[in-house]
PDB file of N, CA and C in Angstrom:
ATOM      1  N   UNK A   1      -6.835  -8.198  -9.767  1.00  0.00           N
ATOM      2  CA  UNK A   1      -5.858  -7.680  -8.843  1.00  0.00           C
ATOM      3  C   UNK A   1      -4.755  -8.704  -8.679  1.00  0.00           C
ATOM      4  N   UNK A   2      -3.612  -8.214  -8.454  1.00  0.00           N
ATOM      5  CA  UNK A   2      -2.531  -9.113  -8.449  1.00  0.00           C
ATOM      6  C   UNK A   2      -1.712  -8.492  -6.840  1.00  0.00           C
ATOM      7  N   UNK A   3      -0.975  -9.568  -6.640  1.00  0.00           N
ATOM      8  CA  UNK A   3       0.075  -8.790  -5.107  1.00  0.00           C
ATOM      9  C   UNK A   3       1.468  -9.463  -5.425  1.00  0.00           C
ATOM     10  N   UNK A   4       2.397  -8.268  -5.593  1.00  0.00           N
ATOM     11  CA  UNK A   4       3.431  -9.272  -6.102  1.00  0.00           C
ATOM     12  C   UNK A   4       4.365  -8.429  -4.552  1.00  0.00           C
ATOM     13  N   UNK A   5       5.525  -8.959  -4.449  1.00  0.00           N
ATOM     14  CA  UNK A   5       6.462  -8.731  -3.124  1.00  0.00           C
ATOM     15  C   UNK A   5       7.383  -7.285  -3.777  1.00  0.00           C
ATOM     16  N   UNK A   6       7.838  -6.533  -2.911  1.00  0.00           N
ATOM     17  CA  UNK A   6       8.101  -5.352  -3.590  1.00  0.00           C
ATOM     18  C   UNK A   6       9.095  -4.315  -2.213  1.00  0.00           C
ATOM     19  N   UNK A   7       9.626  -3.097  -2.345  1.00  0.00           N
ATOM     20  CA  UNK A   7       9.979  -3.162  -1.364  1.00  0.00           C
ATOM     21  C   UNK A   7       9.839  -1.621  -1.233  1.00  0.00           C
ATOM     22  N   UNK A   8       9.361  -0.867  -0.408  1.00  0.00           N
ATOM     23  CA  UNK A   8       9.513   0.708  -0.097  1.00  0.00           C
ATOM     24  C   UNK A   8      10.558   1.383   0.486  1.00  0.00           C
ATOM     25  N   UNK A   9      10.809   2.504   0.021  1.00  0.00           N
ATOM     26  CA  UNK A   9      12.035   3.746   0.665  1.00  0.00           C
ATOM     27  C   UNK A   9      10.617   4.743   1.235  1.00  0.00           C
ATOM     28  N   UNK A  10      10.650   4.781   2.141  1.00  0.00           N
ATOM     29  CA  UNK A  10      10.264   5.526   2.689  1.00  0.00           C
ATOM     30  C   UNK A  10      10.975   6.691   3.404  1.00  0.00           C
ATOM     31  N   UNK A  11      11.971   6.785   3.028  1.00  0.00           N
ATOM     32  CA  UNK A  11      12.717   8.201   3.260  1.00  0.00           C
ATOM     33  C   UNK A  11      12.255   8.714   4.669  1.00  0.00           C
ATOM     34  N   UNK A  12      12.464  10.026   4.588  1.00  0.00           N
ATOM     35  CA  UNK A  12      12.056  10.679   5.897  1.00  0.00           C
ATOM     36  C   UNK A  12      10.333  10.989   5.856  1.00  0.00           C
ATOM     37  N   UNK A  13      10.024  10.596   5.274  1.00  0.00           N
ATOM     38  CA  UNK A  13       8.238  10.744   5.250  1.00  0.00           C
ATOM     39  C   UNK A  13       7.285   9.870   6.098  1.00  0.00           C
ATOM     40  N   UNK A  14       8.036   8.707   6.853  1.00  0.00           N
ATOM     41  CA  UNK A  14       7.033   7.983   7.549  1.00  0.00           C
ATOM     42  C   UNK A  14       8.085   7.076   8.550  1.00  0.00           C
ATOM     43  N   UNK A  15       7.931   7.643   9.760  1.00  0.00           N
ATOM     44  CA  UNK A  15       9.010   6.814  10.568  1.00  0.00           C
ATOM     45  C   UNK A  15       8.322   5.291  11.331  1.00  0.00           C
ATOM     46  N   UNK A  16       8.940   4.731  11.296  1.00  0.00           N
ATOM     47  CA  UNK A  16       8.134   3.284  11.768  1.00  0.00           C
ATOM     48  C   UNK A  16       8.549   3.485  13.305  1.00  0.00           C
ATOM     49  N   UNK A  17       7.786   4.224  14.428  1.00  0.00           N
ATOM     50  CA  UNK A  17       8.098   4.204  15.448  1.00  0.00           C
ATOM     51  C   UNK A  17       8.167   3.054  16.576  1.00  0.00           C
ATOM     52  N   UNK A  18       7.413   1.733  16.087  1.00  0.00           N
ATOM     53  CA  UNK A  18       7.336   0.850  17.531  1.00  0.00           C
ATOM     54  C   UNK A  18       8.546   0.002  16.784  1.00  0.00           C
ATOM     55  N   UNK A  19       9.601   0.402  15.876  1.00  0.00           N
ATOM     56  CA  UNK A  19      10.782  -0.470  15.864  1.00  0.00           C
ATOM     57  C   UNK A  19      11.608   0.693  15.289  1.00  0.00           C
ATOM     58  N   UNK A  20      12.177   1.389  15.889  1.00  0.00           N
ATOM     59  CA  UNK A  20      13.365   2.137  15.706  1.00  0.00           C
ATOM     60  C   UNK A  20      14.528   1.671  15.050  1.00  0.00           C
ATOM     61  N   UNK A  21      14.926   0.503  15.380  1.00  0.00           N
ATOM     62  CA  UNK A  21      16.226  -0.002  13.958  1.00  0.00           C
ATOM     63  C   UNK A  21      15.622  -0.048  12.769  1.00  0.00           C
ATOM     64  N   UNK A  22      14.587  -0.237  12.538  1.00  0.00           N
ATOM     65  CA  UNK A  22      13.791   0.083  11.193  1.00  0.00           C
ATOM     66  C   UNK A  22      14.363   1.011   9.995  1.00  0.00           C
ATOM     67  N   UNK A  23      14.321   2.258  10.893  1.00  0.00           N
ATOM     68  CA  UNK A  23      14.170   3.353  10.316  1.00  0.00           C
ATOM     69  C   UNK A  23      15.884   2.865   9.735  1.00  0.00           C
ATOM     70  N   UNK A  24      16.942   2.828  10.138  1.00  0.00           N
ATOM     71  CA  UNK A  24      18.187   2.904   9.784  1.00  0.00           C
ATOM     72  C   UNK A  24      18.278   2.148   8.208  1.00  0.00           C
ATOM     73  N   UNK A  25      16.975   1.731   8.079  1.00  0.00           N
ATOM     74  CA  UNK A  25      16.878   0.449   6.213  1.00  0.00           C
ATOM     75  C   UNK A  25      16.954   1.847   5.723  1.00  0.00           C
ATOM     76  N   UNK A  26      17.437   1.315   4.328  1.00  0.00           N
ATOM     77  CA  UNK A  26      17.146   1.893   3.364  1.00  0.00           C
ATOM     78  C   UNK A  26      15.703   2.074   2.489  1.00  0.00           C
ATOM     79  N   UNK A  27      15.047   0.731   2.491  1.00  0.00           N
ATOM     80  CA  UNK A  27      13.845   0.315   2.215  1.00  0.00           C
ATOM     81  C   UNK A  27      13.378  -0.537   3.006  1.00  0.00           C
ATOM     82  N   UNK A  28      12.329  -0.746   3.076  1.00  0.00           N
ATOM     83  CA  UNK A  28      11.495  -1.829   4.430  1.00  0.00           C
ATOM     84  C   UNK A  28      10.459  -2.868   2.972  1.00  0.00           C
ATOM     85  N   UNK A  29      10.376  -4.090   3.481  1.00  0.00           N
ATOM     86  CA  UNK A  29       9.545  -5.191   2.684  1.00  0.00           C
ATOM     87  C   UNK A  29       8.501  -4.364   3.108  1.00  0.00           C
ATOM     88  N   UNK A  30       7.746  -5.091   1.497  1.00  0.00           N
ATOM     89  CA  UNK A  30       6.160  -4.903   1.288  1.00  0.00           C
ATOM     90  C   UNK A  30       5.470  -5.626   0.252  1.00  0.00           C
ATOM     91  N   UNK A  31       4.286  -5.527   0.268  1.00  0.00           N
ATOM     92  CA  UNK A  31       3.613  -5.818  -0.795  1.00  0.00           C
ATOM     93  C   UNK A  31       2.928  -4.543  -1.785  1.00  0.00           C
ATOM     94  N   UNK A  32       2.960  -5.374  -3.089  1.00  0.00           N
ATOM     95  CA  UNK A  32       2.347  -4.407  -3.873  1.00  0.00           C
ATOM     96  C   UNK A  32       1.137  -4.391  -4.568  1.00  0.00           C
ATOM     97  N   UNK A  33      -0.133  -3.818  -4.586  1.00  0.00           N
ATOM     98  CA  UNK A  33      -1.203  -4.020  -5.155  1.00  0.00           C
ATOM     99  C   UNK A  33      -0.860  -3.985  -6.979  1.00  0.00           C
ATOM    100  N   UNK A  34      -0.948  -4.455  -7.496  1.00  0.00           N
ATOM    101  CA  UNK A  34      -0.533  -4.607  -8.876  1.00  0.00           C
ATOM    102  C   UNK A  34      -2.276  -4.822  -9.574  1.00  0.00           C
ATOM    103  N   UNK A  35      -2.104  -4.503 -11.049  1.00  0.00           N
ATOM    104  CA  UNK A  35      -3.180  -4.591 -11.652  1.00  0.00           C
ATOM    105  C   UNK A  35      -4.805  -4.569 -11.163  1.00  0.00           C
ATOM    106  N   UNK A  36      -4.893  -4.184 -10.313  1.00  0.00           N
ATOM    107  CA  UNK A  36      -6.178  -3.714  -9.851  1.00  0.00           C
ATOM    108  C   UNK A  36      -7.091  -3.080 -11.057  1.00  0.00           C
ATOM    109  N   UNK A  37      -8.148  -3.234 -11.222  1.00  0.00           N
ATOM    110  CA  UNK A  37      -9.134  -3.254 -12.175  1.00  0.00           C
ATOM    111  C   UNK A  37     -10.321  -3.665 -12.114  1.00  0.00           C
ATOM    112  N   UNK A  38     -11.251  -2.980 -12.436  1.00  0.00           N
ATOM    113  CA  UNK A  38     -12.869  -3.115 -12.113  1.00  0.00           C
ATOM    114  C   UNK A  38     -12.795  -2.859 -13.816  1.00  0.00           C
ATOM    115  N   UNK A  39     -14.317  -3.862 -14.171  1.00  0.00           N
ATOM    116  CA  UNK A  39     -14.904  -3.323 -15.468  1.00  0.00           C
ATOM    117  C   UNK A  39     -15.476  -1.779 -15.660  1.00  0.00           C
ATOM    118  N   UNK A  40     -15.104  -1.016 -16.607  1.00  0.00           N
ATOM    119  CA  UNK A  40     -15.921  -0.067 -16.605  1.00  0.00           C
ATOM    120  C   UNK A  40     -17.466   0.407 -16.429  1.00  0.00           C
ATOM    121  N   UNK A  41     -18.440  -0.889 -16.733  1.00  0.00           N
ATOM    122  CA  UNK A  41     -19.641  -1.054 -16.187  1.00  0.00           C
ATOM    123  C   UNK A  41     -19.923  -1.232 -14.710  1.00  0.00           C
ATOM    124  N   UNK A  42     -18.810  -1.740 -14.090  1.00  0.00           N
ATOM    125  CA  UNK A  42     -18.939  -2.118 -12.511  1.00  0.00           C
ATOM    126  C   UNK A  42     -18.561  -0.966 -11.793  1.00  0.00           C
ATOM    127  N   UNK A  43     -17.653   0.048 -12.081  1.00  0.00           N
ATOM    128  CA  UNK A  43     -16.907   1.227 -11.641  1.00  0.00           C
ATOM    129  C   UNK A  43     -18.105   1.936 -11.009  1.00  0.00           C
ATOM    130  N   UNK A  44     -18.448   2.325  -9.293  1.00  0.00           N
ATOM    131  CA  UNK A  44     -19.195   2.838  -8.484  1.00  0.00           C
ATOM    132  C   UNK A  44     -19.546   1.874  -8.075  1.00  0.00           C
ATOM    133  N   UNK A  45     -19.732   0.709  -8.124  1.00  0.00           N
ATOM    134  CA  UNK A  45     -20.453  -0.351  -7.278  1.00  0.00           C
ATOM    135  C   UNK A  45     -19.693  -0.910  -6.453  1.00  0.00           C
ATOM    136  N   UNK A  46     -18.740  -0.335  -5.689  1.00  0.00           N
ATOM    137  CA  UNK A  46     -17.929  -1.025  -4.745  1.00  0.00           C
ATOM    138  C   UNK A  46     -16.826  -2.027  -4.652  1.00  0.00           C
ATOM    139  N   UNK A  47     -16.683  -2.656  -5.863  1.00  0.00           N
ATOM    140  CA  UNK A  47     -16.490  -4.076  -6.249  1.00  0.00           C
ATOM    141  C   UNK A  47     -14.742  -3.744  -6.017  1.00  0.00           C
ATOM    142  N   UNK A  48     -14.636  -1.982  -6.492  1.00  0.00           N
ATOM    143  CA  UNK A  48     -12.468  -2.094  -6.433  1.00  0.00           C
ATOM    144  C   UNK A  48     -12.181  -1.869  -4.631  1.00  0.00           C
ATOM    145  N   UNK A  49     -13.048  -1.281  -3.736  1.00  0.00           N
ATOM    146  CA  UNK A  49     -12.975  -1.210  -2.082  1.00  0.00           C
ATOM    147  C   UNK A  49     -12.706  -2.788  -1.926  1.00  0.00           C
ATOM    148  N   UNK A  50     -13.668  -3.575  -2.327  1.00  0.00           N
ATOM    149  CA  UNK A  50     -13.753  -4.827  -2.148  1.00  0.00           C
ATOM    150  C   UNK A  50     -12.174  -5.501  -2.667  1.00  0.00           C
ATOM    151  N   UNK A  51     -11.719  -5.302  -3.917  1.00  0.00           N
ATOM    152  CA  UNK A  51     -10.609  -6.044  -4.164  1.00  0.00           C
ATOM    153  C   UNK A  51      -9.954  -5.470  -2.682  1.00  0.00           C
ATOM    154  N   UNK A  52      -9.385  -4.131  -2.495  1.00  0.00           N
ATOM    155  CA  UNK A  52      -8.663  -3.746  -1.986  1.00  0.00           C
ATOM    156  C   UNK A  52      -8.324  -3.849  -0.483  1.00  0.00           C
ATOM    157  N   UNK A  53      -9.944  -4.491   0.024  1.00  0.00           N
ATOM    158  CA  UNK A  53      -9.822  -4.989   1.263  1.00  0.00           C
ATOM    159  C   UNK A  53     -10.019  -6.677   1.361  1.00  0.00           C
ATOM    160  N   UNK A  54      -9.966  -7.375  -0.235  1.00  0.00           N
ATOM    161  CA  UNK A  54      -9.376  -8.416  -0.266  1.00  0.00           C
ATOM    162  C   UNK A  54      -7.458  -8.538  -0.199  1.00  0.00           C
ATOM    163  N   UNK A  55      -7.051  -7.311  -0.440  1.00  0.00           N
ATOM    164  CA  UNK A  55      -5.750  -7.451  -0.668  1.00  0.00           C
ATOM    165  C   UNK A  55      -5.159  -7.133   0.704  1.00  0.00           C
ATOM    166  N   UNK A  56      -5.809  -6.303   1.575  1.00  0.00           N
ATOM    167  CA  UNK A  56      -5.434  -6.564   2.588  1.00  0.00           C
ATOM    168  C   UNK A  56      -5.415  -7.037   3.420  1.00  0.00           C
ATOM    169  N   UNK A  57      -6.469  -7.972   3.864  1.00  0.00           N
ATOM    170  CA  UNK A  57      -7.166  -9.501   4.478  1.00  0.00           C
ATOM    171  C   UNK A  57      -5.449 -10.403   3.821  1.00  0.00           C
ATOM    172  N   UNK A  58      -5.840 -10.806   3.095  1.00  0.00           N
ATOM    173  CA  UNK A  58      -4.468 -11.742   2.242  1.00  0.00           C
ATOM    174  C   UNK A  58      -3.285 -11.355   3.108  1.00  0.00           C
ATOM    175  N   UNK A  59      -2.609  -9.896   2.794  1.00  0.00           N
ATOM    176  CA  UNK A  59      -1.873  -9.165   3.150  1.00  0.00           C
ATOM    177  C   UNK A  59      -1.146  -9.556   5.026  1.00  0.00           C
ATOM    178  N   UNK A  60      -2.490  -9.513   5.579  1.00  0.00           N
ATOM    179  CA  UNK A  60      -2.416  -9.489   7.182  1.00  0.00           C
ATOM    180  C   UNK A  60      -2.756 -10.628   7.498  1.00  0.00           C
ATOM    181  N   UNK A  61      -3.317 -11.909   7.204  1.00  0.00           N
ATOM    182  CA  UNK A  61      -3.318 -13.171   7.699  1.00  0.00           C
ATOM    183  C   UNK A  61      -2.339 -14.197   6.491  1.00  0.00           C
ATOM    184  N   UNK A  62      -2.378 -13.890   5.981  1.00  0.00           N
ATOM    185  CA  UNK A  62      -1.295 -14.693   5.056  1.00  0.00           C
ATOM    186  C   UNK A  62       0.358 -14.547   4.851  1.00  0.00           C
ATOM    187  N   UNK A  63       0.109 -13.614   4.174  1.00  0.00           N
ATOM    188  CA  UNK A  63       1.354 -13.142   3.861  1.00  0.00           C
ATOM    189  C   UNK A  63       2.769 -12.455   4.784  1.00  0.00           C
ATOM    190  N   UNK A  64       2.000 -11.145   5.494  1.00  0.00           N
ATOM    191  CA  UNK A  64       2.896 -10.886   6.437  1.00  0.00           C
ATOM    192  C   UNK A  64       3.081 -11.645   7.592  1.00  0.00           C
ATOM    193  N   UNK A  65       2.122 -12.617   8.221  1.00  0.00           N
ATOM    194  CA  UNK A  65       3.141 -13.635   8.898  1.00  0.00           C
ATOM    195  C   UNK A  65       4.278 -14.106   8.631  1.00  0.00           C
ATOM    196  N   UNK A  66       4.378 -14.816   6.894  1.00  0.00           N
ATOM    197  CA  UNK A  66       5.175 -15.584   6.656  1.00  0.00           C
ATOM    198  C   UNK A  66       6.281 -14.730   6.270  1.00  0.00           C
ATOM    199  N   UNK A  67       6.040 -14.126   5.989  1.00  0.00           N
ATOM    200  CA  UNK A  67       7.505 -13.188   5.330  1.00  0.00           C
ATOM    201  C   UNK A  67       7.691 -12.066   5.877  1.00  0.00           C
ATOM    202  N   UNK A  68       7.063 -11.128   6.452  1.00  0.00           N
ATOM    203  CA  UNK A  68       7.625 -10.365   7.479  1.00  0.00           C
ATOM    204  C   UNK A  68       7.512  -8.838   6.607  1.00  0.00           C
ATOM    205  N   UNK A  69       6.945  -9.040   5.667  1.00  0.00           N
ATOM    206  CA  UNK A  69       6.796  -7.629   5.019  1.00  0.00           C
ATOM    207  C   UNK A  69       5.696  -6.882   6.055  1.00  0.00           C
ATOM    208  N   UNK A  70       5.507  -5.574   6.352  1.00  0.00           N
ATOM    209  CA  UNK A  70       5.084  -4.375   6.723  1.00  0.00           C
ATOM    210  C   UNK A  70       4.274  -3.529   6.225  1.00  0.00           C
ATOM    211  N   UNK A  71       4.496  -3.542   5.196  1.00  0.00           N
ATOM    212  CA  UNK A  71       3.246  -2.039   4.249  1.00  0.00           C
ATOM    213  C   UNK A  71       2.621  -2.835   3.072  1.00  0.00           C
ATOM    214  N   UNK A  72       1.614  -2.286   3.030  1.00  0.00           N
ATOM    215  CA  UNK A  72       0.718  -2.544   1.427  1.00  0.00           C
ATOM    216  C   UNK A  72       0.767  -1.696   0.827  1.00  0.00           C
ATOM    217  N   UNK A  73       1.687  -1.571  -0.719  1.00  0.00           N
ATOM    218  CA  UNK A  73       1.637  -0.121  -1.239  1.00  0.00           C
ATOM    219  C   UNK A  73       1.357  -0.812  -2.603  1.00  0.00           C
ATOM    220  N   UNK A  74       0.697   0.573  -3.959  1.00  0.00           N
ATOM    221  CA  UNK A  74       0.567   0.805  -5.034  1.00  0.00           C
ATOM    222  C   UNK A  74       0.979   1.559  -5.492  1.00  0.00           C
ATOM    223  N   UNK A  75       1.508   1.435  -6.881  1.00  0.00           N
ATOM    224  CA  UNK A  75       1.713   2.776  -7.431  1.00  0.00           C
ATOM    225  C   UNK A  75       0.510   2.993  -8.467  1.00  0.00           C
ATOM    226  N   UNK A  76       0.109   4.550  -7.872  1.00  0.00           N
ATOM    227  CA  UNK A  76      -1.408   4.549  -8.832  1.00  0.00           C
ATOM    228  C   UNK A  76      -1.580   5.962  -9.769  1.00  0.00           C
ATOM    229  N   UNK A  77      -2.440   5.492 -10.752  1.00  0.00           N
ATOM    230  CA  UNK A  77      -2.654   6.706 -11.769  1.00  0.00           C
ATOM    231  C   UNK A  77      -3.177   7.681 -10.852  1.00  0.00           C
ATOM    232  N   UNK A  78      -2.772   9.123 -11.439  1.00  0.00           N
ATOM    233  CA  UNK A  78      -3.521  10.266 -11.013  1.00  0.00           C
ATOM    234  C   UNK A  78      -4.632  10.227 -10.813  1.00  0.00           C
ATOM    235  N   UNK A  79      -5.635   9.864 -11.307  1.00  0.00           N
ATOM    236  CA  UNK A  79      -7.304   9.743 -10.931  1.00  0.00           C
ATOM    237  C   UNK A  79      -7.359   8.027  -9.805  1.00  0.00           C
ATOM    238  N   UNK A  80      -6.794   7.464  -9.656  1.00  0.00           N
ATOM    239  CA  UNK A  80      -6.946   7.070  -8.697  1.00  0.00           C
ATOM    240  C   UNK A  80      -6.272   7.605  -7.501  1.00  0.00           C
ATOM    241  N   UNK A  81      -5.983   8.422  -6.749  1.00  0.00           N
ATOM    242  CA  UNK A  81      -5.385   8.530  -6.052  1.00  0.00           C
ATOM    243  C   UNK A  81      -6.520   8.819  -4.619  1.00  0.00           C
ATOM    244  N   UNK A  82      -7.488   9.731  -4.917  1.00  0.00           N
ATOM    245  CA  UNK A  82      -8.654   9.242  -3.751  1.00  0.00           C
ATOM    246  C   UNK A  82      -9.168   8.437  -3.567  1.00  0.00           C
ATOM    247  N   UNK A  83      -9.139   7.446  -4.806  1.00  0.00           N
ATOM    248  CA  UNK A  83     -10.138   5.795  -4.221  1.00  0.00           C
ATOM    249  C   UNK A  83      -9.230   5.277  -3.237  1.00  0.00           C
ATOM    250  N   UNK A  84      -7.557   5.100  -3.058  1.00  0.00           N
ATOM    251  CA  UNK A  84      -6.719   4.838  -2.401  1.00  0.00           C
ATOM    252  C   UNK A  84      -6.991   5.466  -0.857  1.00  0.00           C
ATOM    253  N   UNK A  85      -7.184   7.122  -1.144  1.00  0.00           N
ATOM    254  CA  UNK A  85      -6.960   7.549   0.222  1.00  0.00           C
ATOM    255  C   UNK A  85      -8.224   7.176   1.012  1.00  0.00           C
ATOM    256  N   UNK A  86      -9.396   6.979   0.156  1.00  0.00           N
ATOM    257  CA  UNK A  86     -10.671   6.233   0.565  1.00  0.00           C
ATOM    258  C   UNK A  86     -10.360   5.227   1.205  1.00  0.00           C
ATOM    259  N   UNK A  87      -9.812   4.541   0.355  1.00  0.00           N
ATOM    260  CA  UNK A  87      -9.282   2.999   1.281  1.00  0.00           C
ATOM    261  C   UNK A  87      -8.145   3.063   2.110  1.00  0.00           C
ATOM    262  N   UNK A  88      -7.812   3.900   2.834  1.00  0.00           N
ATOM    263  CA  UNK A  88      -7.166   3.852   3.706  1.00  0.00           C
ATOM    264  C   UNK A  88      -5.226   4.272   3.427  1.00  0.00           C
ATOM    265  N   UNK A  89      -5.366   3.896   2.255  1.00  0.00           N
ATOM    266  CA  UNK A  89      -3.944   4.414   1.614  1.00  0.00           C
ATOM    267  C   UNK A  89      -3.627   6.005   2.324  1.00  0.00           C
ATOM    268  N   UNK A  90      -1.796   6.133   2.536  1.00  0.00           N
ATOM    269  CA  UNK A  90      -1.244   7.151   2.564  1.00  0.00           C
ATOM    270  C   UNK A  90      -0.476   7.337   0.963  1.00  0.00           C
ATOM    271  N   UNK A  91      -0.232   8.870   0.835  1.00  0.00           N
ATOM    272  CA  UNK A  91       0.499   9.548  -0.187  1.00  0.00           C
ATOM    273  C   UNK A  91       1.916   9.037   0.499  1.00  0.00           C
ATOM    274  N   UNK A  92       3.058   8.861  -0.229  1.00  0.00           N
ATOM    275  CA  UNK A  92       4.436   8.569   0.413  1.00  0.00           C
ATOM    276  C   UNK A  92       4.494  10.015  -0.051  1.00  0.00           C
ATOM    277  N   UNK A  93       4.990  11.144   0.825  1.00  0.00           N
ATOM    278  CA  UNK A  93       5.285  12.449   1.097  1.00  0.00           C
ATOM    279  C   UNK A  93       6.657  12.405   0.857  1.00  0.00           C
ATOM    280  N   UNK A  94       6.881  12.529  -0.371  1.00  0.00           N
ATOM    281  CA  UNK A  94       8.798  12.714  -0.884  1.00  0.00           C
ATOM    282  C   UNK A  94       8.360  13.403  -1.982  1.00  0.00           C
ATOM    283  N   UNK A  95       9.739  14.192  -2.616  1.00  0.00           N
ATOM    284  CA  UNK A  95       9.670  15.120  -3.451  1.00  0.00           C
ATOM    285  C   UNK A  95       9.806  14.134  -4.897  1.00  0.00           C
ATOM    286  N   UNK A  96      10.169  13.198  -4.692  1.00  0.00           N
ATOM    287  CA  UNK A  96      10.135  12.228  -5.673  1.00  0.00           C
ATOM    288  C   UNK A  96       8.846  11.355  -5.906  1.00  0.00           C
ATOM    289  N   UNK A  97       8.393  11.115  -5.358  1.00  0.00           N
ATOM    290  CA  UNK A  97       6.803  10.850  -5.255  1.00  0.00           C
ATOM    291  C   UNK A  97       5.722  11.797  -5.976  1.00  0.00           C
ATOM    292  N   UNK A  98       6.272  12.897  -5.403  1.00  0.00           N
ATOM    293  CA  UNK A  98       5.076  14.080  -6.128  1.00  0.00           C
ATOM    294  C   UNK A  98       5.777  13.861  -7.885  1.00  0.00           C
ATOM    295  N   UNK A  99       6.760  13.817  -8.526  1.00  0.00           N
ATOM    296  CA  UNK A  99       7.238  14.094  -9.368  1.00  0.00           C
ATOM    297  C   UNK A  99       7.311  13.070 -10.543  1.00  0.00           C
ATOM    298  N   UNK A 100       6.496  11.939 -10.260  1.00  0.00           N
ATOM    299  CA  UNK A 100       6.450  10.790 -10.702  1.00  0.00           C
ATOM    300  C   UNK A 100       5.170  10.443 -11.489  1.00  0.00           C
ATOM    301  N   UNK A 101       5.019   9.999 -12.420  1.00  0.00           N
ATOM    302  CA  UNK A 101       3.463   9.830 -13.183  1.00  0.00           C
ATOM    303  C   UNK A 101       2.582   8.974 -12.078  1.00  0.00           C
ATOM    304  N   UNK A 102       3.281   7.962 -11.723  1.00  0.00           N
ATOM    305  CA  UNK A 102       2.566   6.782 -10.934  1.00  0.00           C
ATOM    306  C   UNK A 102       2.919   7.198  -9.425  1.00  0.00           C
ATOM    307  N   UNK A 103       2.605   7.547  -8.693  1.00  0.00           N
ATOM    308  CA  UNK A 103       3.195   8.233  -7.394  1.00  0.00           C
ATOM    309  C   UNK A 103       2.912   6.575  -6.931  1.00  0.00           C
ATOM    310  N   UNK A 104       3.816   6.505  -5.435  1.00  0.00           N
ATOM    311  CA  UNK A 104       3.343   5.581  -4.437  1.00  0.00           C
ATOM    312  C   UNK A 104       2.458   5.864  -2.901  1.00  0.00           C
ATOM    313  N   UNK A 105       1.442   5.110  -3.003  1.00  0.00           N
ATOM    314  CA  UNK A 105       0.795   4.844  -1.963  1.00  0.00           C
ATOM    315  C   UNK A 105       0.876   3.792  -0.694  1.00  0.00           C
ATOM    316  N   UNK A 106       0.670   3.958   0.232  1.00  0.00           N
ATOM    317  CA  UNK A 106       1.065   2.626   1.262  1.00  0.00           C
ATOM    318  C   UNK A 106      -0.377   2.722   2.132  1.00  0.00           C
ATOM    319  N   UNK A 107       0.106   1.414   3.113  1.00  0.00           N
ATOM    320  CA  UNK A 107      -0.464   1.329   4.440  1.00  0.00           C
ATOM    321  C   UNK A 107       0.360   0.388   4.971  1.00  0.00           C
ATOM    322  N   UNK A 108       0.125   0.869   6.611  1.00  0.00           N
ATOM    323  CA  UNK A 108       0.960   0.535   7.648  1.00  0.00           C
ATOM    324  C   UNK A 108       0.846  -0.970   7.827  1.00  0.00           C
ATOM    325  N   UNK A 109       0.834  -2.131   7.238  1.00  0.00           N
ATOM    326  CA  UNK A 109      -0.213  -3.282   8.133  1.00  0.00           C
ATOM    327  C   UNK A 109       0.160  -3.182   9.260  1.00  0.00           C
ATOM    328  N   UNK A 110       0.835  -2.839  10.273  1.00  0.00           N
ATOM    329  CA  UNK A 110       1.058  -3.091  11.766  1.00  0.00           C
ATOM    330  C   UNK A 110       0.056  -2.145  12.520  1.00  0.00           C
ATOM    331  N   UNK A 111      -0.696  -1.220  11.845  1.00  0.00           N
ATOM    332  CA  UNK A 111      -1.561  -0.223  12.392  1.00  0.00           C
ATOM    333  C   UNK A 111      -2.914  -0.648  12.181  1.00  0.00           C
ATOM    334  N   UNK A 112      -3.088  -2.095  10.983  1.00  0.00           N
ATOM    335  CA  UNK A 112      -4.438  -2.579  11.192  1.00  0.00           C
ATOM    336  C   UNK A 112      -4.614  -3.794  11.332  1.00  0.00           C
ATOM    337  N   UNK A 113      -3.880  -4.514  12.423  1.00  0.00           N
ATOM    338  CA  UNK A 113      -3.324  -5.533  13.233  1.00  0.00           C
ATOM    339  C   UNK A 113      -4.891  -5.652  14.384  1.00  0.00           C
ATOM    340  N   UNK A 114      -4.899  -4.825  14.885  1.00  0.00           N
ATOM    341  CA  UNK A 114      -5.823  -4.458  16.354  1.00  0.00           C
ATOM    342  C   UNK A 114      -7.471  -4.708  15.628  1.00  0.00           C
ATOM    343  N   UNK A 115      -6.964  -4.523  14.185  1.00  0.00           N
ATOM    344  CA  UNK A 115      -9.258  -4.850  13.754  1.00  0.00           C
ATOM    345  C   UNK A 115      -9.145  -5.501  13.270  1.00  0.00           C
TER     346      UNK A 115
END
């Protein structure tokens, strides 16, 4: 798994309500889950939940302190797209999203701040 810095349009599909000048970006900072990969022998044993809630641990004590990014997103193959919503990932709900081989996925980090 890799996390490289990256940045989302979130269009009208997800309003960031506890900061209202927000919304007026064009795109808001983020991070991006990049190369994520389990061996094909390991695939069911938990091990990609695990990257993915290594990436967000990182994500929320590391990273978004220092830099101020907001969301954890991927862009993921079609057959992954429920291990994502498993892990907590949203669909970015744009007509451009649906229309894309690699659609994008997010999460809020400011919504898993409190656990």
């Amino acid at each position: 798994m890799t996390l490289t810095s990256c940045e989302i349009d979130l269009g009208d599909a997800y309003a960031v309500d506890d900061c209202p000048k927000a919304n007026r970006y064009a795109t808001l900072p983020a991070l991006k889950i990049t190369r994520l990969a389990v061996d094909a022998n390991q695939r069911g044993s938990g091990l990609g939940s695990v990257l993915v809630d290594m990436a967000i641990a990182i994500a929320l004590d590391e990273i978004a302190p220092a830099i101020g990014c907001r969301f954890l997103t991927a862009d993921v193959k079609t057959e992954a797209v429920d291990f994502y919503y498993k892990n907590g990932f949203s669909f970015l709900d744009t007509l451009e999203n649906y229309e894309t081989e690699h659609p994008a996925m997010f999460i809020d980090l400011k919504t898993l701040e409190a656990f």
